[in-house]
C-alpha atoms as a PDB file:
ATOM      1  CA  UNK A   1     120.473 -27.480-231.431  1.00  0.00           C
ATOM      2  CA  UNK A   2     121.134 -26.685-234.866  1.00  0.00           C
ATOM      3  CA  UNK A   3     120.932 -29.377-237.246  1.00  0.00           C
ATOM      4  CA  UNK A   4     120.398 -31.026-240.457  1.00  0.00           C
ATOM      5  CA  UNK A   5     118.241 -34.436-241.648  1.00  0.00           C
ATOM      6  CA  UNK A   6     119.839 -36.694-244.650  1.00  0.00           C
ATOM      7  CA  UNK A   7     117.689 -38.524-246.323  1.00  0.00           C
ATOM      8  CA  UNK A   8     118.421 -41.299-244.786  1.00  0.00           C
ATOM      9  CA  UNK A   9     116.876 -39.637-241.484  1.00  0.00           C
ATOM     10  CA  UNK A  10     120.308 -38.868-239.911  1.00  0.00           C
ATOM     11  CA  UNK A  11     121.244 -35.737-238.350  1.00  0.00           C
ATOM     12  CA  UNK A  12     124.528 -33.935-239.685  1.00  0.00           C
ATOM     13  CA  UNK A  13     125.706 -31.587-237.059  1.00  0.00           C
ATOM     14  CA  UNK A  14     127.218 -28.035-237.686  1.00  0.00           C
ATOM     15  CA  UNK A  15     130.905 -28.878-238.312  1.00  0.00           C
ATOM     16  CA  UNK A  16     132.234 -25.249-239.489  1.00  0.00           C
ATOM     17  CA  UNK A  17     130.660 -21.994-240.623  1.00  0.00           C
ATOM     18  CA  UNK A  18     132.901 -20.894-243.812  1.00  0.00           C
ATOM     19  CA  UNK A  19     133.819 -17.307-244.253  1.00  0.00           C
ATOM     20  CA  UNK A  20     130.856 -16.963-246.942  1.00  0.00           C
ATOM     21  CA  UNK A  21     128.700 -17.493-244.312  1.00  0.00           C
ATOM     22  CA  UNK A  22     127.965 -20.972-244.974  1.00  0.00           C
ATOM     23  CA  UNK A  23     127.425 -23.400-242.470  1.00  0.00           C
ATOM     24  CA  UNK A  24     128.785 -27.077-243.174  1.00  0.00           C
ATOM     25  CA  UNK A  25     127.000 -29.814-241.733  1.00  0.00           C
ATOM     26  CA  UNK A  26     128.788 -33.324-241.493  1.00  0.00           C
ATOM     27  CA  UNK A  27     128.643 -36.918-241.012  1.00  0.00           C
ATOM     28  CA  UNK A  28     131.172 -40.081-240.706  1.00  0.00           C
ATOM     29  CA  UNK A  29     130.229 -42.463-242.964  1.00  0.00           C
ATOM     30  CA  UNK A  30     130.646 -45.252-240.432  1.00  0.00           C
ATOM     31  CA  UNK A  31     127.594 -43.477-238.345  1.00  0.00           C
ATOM     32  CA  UNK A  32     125.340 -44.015-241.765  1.00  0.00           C
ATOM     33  CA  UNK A  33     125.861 -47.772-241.207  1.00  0.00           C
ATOM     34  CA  UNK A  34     123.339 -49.942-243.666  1.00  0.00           C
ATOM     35  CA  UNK A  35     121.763 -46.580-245.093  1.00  0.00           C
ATOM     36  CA  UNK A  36     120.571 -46.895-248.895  1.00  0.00           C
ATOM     37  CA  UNK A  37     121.310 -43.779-250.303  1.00  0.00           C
ATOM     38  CA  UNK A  38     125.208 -44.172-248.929  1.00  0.00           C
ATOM     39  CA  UNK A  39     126.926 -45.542-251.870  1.00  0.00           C
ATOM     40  CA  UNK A  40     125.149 -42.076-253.509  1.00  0.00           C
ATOM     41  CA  UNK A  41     125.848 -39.787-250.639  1.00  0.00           C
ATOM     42  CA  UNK A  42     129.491 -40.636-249.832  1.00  0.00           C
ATOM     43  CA  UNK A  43     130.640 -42.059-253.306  1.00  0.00           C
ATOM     44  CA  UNK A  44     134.731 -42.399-252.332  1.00  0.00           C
ATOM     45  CA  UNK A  45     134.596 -39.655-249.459  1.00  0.00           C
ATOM     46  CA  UNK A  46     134.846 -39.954-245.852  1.00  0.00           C
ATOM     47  CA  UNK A  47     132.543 -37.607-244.471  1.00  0.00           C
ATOM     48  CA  UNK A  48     129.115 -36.866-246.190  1.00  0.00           C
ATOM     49  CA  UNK A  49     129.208 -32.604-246.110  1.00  0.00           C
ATOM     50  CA  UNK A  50     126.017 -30.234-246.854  1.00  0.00           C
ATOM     51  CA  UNK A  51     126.580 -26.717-247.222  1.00  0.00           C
ATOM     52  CA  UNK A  52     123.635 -24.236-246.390  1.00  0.00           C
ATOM     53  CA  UNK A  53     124.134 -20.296-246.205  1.00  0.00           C
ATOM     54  CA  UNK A  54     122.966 -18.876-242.653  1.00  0.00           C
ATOM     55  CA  UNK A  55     120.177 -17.358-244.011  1.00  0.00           C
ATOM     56  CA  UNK A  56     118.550 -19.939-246.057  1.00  0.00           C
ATOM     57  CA  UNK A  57     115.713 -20.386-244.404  1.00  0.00           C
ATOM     58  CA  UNK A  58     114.243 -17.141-244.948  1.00  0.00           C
ATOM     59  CA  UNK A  59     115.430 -17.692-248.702  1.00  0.00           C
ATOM     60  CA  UNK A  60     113.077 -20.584-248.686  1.00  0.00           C
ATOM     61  CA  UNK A  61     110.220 -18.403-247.134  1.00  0.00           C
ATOM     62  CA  UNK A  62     110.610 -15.826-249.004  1.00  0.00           C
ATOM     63  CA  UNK A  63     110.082 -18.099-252.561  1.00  0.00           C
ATOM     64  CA  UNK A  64     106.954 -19.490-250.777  1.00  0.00           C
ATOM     65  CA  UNK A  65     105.850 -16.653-250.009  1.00  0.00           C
ATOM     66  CA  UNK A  66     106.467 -14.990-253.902  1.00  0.00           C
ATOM     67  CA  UNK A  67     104.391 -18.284-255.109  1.00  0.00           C
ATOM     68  CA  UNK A  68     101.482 -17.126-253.082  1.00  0.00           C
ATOM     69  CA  UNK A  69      98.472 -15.038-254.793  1.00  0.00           C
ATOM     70  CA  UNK A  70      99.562 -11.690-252.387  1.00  0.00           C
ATOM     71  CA  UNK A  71     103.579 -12.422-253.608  1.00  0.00           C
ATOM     72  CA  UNK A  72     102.602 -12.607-257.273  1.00  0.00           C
ATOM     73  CA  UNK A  73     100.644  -8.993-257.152  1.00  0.00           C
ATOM     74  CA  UNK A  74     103.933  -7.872-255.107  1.00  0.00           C
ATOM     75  CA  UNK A  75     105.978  -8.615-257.343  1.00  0.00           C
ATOM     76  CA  UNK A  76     104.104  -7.512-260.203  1.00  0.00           C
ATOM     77  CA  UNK A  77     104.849  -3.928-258.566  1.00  0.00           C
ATOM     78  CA  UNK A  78     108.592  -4.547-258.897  1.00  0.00           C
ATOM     79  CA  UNK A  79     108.836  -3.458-262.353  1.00  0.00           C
ATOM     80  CA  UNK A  80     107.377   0.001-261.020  1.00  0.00           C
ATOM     81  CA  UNK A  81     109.357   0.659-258.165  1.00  0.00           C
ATOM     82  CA  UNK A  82     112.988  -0.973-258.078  1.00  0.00           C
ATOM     83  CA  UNK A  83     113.503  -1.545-262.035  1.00  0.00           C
ATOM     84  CA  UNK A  84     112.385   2.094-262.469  1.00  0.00           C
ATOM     85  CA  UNK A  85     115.512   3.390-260.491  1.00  0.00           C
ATOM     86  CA  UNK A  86     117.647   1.440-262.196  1.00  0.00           C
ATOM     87  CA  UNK A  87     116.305   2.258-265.870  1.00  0.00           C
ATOM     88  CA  UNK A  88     116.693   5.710-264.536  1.00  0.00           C
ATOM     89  CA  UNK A  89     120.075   5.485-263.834  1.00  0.00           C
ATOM     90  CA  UNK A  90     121.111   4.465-267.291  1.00  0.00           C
ATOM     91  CA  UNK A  91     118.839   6.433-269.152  1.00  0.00           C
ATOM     92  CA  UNK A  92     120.112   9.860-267.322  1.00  0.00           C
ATOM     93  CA  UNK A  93     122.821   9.054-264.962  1.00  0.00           C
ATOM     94  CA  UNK A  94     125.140   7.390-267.313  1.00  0.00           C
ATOM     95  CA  UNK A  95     125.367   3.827-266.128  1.00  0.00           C
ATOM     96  CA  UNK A  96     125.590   1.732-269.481  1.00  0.00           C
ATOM     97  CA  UNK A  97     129.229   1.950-269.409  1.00  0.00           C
ATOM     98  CA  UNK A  98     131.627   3.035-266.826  1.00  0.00           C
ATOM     99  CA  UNK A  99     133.401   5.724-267.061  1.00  0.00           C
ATOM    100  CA  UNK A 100     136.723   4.872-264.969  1.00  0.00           C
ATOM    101  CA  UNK A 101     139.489   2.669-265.244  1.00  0.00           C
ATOM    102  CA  UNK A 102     139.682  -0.128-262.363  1.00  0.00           C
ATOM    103  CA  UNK A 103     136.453  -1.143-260.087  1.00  0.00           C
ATOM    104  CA  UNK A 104     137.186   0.858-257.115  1.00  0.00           C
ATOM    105  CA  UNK A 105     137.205   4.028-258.850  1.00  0.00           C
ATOM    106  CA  UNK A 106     133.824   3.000-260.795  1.00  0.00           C
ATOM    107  CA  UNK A 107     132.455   1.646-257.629  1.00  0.00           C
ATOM    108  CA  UNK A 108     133.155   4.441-255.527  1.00  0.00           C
ATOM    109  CA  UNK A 109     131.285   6.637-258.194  1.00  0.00           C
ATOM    110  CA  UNK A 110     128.553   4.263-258.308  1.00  0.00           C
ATOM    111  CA  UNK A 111     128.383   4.655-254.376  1.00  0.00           C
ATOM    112  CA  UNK A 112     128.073   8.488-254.593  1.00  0.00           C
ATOM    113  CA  UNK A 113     125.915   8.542-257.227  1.00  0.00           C
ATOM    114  CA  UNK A 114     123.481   6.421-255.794  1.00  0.00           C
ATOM    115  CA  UNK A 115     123.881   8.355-252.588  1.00  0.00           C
ATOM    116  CA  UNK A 116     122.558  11.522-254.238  1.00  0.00           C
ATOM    117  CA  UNK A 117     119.582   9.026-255.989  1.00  0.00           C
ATOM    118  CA  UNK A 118     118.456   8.074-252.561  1.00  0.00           C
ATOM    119  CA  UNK A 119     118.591  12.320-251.388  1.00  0.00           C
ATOM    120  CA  UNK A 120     116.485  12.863-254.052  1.00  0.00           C
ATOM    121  CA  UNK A 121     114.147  10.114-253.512  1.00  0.00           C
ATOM    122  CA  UNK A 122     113.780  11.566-249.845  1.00  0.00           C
ATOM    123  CA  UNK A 123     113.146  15.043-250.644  1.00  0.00           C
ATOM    124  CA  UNK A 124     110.581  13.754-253.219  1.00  0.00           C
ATOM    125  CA  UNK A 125     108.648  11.672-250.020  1.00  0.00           C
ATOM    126  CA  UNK A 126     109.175  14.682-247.912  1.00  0.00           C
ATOM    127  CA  UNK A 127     107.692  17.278-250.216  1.00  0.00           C
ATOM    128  CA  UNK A 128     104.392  14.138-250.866  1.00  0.00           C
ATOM    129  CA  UNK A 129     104.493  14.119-247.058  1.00  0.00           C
ATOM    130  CA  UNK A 130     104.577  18.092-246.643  1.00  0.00           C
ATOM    131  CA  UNK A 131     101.285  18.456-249.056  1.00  0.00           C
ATOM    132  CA  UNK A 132      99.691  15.564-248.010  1.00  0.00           C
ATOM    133  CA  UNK A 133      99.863  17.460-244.278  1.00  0.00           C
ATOM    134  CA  UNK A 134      98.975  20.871-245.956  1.00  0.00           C
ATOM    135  CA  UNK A 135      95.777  19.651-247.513  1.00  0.00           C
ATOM    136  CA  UNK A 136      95.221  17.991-244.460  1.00  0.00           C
ATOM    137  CA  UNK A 137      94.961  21.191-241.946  1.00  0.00           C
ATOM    138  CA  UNK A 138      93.270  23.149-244.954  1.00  0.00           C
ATOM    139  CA  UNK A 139      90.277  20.883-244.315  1.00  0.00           C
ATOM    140  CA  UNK A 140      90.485  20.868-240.846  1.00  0.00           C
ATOM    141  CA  UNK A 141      90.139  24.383-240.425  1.00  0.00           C
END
């Protein structure tokens, strides 16, 4: 079952899951009986409540796993791949400013144009992949 450990080595159970997709974990303070860290934990409340996000677990694996000498030459590669769209999108796509009045308008033209970033992206792989195949059955023949 689901759970989560105090300090004080008790277990909170899941008490709600919040539409941010939090889960709250919670605990009477009558079950933390002659615990030290209660006067801390509870200070004047009733019920001693830790909020964790569904997914952060693999938060916390993924930030090992960027500490580790493979994550550090991963991420050096960031600044190549996913900042380079996005420096490409201001430099010739116009995305320092916006260009509409009200955020649906700007985000729906953010959608689209991103839309068409990602077509080109693809025909770019497909014409790598389409040479890449070409120079292949020129040496095989």
């Amino acid at each position: 079952m689901d759970s989560y450990l105090c300090p004080g080595r008790k277990e909170l159970l899941p008490w709600n899951i919040t539409k941010d997709g939090a889960i709250e974990y919670k605990i009477h303070k009558d079950e933390c009986g002659a615990c030290i860290d209660k006067p801390i934990c509870l200070k004047q409340y009733s019920f001693k409540t830790i909020r964790r996000h569904i997914y952060e677990d693999c938060l916390e694996q993924t930030r090992a796993y960027r500490l580790t000498p493979e994550g550090k030459e991963l991420y050096k590669l960031r600044k190549e791949t996913i900042e380079r769209v996005f420096a490409e999108g201001k430099e010739k796509h116009g995305l320092r400013f916006t260009r509409y009045k009200g955020r649906e308008k700007n985000t729906d033209m953010r959608a689209l144009l991103y839309a068409c970033l990602n077509i080109k992206k693809l025909v770019n792989h497909f014409k790598r992949f389409t040479s890449i195949q070409d120079n292949m059955n020129l040496q095989m023949a």
